[in-house]
N, C-alpha and C. Protein backbone atom coordinates (compact mmCIF):
# COMPACT_ATOMS: atom_id res chain seq x y z
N UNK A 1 -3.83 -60.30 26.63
CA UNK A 1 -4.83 -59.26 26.55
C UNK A 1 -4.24 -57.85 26.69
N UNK A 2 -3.38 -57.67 27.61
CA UNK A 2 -2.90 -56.00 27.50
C UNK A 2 -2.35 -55.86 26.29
N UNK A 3 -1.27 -57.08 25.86
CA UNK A 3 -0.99 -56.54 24.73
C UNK A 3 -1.62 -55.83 23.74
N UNK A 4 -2.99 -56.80 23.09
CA UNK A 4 -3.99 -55.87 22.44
C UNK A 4 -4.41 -54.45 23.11
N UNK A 5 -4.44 -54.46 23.94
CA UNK A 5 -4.89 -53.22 24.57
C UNK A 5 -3.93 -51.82 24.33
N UNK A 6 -2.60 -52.39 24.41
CA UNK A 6 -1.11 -51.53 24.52
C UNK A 6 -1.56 -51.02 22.67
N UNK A 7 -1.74 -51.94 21.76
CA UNK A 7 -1.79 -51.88 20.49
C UNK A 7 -2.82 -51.00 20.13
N UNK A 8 -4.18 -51.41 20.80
CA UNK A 8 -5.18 -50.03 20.55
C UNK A 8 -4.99 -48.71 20.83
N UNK A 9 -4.04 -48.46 22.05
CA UNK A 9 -4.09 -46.97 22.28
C UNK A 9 -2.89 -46.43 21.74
N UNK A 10 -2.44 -46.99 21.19
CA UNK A 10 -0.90 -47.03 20.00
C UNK A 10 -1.66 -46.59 19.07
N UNK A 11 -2.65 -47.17 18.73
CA UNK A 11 -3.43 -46.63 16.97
C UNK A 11 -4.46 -45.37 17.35
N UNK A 12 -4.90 -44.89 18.63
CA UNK A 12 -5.19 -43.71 19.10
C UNK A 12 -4.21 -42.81 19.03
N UNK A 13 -3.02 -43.16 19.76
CA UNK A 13 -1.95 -42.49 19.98
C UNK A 13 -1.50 -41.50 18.45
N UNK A 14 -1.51 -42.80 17.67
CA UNK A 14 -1.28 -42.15 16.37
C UNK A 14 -1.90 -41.24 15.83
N UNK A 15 -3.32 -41.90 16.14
CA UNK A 15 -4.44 -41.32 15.02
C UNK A 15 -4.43 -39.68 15.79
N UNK A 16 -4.27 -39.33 16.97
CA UNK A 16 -4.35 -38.23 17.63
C UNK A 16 -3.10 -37.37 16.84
N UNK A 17 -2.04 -38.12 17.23
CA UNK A 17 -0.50 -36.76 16.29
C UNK A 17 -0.78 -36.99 15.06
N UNK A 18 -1.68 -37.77 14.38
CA UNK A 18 -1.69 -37.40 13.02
C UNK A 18 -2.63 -35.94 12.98
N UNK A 19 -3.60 -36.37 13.69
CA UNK A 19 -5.07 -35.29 13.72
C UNK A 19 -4.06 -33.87 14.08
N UNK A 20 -3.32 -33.62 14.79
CA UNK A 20 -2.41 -32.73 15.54
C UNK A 20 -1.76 -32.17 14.94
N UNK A 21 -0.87 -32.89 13.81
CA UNK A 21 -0.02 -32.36 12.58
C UNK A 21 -1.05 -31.99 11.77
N UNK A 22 -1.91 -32.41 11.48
CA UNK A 22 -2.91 -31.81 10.33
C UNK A 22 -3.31 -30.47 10.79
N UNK A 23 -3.67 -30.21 11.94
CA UNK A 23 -3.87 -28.97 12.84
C UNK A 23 -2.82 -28.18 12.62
N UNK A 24 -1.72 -28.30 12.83
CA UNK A 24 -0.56 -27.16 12.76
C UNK A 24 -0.31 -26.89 11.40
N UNK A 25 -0.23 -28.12 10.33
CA UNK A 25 0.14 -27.67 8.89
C UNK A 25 -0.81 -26.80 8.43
N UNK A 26 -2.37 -26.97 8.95
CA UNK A 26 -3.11 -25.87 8.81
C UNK A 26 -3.03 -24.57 9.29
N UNK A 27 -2.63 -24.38 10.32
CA UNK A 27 -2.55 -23.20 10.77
C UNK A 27 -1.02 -22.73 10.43
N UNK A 28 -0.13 -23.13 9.98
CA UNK A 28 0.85 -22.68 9.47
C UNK A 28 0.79 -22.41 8.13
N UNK A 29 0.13 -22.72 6.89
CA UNK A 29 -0.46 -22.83 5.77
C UNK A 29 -1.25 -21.29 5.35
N UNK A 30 -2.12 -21.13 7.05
CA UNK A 30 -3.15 -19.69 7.02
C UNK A 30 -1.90 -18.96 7.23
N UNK A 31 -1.24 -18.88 8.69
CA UNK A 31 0.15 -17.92 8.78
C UNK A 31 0.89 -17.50 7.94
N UNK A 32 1.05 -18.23 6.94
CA UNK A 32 2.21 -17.95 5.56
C UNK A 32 0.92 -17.24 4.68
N UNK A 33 0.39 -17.36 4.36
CA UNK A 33 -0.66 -16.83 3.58
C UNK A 33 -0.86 -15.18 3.81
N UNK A 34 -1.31 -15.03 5.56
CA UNK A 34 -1.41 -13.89 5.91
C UNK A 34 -0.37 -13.00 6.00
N UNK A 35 0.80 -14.01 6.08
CA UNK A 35 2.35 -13.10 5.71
C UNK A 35 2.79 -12.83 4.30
N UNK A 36 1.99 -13.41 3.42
CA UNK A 36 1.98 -12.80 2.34
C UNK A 36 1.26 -11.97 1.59
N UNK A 37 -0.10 -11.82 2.53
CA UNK A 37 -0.63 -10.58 2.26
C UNK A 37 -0.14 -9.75 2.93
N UNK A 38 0.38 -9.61 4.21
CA UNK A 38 0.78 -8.27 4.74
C UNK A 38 2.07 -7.67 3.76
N UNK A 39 2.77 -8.54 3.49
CA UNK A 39 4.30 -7.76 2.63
C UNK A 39 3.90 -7.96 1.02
N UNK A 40 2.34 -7.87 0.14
CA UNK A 40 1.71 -7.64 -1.08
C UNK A 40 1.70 -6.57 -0.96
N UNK A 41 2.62 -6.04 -2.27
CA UNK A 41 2.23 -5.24 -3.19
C UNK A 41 0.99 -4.60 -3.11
N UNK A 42 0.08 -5.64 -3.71
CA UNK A 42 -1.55 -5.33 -4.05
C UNK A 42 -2.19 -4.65 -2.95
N UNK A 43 -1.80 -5.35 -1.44
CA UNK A 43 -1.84 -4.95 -0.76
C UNK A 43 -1.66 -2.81 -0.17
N UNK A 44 -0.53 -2.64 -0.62
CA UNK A 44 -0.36 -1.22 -0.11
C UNK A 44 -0.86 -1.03 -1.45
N UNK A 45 -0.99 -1.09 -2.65
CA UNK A 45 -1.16 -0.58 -3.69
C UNK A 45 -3.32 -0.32 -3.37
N UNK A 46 -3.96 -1.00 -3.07
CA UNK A 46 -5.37 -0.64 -2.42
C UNK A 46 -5.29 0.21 -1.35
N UNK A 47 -4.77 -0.30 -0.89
CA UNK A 47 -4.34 1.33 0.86
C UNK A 47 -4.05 2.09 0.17
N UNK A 48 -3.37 2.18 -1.05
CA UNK A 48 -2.84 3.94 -1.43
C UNK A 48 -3.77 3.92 -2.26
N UNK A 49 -4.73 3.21 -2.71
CA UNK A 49 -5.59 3.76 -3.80
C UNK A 49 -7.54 4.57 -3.29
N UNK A 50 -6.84 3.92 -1.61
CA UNK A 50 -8.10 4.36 -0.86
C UNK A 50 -7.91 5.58 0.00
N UNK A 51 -6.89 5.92 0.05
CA UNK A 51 -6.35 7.15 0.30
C UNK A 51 -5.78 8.15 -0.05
N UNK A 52 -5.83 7.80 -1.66
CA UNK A 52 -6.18 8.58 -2.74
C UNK A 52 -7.44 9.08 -2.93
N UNK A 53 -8.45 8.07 -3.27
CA UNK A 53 -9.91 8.23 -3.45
C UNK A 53 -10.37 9.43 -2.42
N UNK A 54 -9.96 9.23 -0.66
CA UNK A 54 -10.71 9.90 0.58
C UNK A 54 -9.93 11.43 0.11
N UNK A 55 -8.64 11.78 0.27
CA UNK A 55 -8.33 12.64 0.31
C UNK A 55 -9.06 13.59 -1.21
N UNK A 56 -8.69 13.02 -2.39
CA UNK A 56 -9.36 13.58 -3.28
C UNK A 56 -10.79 14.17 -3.11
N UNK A 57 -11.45 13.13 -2.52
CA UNK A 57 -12.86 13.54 -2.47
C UNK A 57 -13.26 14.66 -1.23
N UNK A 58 -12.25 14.74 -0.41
CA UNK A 58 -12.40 15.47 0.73
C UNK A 58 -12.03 16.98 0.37
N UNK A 59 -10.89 16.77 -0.40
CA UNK A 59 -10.35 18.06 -0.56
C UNK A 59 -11.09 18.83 -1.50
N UNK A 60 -11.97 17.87 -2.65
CA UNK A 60 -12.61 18.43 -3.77
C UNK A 60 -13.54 19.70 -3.14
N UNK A 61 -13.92 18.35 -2.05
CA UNK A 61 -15.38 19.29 -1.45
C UNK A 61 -15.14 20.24 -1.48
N UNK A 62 -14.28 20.89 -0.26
CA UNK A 62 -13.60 21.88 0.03
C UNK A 62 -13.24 23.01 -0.73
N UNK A 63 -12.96 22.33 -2.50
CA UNK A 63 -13.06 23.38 -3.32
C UNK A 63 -11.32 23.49 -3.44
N UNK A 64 -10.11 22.85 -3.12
CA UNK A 64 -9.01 22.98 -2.90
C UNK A 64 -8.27 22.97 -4.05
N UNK A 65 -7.61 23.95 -5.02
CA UNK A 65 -7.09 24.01 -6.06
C UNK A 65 -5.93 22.75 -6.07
N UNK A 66 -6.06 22.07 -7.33
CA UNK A 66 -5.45 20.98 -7.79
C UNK A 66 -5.40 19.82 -6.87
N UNK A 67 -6.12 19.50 -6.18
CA UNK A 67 -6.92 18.70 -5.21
C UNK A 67 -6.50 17.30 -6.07
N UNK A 68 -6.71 16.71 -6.90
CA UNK A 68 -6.04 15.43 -7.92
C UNK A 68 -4.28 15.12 -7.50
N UNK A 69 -3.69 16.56 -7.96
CA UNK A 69 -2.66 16.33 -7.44
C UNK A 69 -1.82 16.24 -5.73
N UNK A 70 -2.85 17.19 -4.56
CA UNK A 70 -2.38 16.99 -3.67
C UNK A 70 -2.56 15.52 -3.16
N UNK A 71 -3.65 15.09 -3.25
CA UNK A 71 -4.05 13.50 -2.51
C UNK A 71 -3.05 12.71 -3.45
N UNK A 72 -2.37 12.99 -4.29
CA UNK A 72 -1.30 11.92 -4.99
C UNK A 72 -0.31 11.91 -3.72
N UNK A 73 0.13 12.75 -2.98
CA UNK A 73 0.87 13.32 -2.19
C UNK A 73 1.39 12.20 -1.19
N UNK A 74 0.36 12.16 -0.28
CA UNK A 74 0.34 11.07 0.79
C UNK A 74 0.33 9.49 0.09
N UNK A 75 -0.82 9.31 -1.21
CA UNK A 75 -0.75 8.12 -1.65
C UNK A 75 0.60 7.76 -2.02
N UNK A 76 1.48 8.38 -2.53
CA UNK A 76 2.50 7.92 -3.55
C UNK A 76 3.68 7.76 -1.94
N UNK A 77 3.60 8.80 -1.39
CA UNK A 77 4.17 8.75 -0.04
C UNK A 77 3.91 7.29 1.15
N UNK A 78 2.93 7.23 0.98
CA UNK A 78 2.27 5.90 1.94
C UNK A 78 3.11 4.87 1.14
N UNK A 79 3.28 4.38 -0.16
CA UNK A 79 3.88 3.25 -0.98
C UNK A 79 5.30 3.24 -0.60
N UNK A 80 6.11 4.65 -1.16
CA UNK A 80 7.31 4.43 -0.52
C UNK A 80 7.99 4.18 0.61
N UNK A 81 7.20 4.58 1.36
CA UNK A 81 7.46 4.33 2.88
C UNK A 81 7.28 2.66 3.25
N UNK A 82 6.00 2.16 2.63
CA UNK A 82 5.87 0.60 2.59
C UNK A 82 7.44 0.01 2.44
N UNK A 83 7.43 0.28 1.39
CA UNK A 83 8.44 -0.23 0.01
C UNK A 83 9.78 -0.10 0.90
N UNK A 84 10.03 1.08 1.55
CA UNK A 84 11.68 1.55 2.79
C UNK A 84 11.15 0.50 3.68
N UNK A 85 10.42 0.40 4.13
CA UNK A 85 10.31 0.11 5.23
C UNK A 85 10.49 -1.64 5.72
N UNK A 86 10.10 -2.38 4.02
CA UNK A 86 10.42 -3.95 3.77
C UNK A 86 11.95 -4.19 3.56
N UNK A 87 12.40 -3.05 2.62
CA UNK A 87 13.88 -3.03 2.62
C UNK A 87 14.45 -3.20 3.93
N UNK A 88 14.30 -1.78 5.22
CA UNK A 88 15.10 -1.36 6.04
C UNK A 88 14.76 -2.93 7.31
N UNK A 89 13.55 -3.70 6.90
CA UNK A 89 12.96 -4.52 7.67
C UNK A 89 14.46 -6.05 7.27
N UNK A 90 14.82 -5.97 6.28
CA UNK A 90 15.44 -7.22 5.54
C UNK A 90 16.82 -7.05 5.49
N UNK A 91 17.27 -5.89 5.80
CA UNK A 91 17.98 -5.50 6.07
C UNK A 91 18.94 -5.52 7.82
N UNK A 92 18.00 -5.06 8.28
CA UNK A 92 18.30 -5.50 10.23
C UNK A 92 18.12 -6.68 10.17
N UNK A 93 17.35 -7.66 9.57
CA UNK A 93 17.03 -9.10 10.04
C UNK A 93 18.26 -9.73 9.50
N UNK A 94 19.03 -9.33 8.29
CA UNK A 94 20.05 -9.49 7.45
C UNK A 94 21.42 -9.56 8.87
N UNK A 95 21.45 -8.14 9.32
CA UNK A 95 22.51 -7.61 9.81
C UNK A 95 22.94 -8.64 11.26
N UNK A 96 21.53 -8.60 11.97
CA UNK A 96 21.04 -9.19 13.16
C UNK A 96 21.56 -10.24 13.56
N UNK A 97 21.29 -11.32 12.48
CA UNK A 97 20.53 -12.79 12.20
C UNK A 97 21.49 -13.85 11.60
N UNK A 98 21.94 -13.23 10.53
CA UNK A 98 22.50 -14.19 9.60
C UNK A 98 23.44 -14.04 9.67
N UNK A 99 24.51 -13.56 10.76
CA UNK A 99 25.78 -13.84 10.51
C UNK A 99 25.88 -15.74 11.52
């Protein structure tokens, strides 16, 4: 009789780290996902296109000569800085890490 018994909580045992791994591959699955929206393109490319839009519209009000071109200013600025900043990021992790 224990034996059967040893055998049932063996097929719990399992059925639990299976349920467990399914849990982590999920949440590792969302993690990679959200790490690939944070270092998208598309990503800073909407941040600079919404901070294009505010500044434009702010400055228009205002009446601010060539107002189109200043809000390019910060937008085009906000991207490159993204863009240095994945480099200078892959770079230390490069320098750091991988020897």
């Amino acid at each position: 009789m224990p034996d059967i018994l040893s055998k049932i909580e063996g097929v719990k045992t399992l059925n639990s780290l299976k349920h467990k791994l399914k849990v982590i591959e999920d949440q590792n699955r969302r993690e990679d996902e959200d790490l690939a929206w944070n270092n998208s393109f598309v990503k800073n490319l909407v941040i600079a296109s919404l901070i294009y839009i505010f500044l434009w519209f702010s400055l228009s009000l205002n009446r601010f000569p060539h107002s189109w071109l200043a809000a390019l200013v910060p937008a085009l600025g906000y991207l490159l800085i993204n863009r240095l900043l994945n480099f200078v990021q892959r770079f230390w992790y490069w320098n750091n890490y991988k020897k």
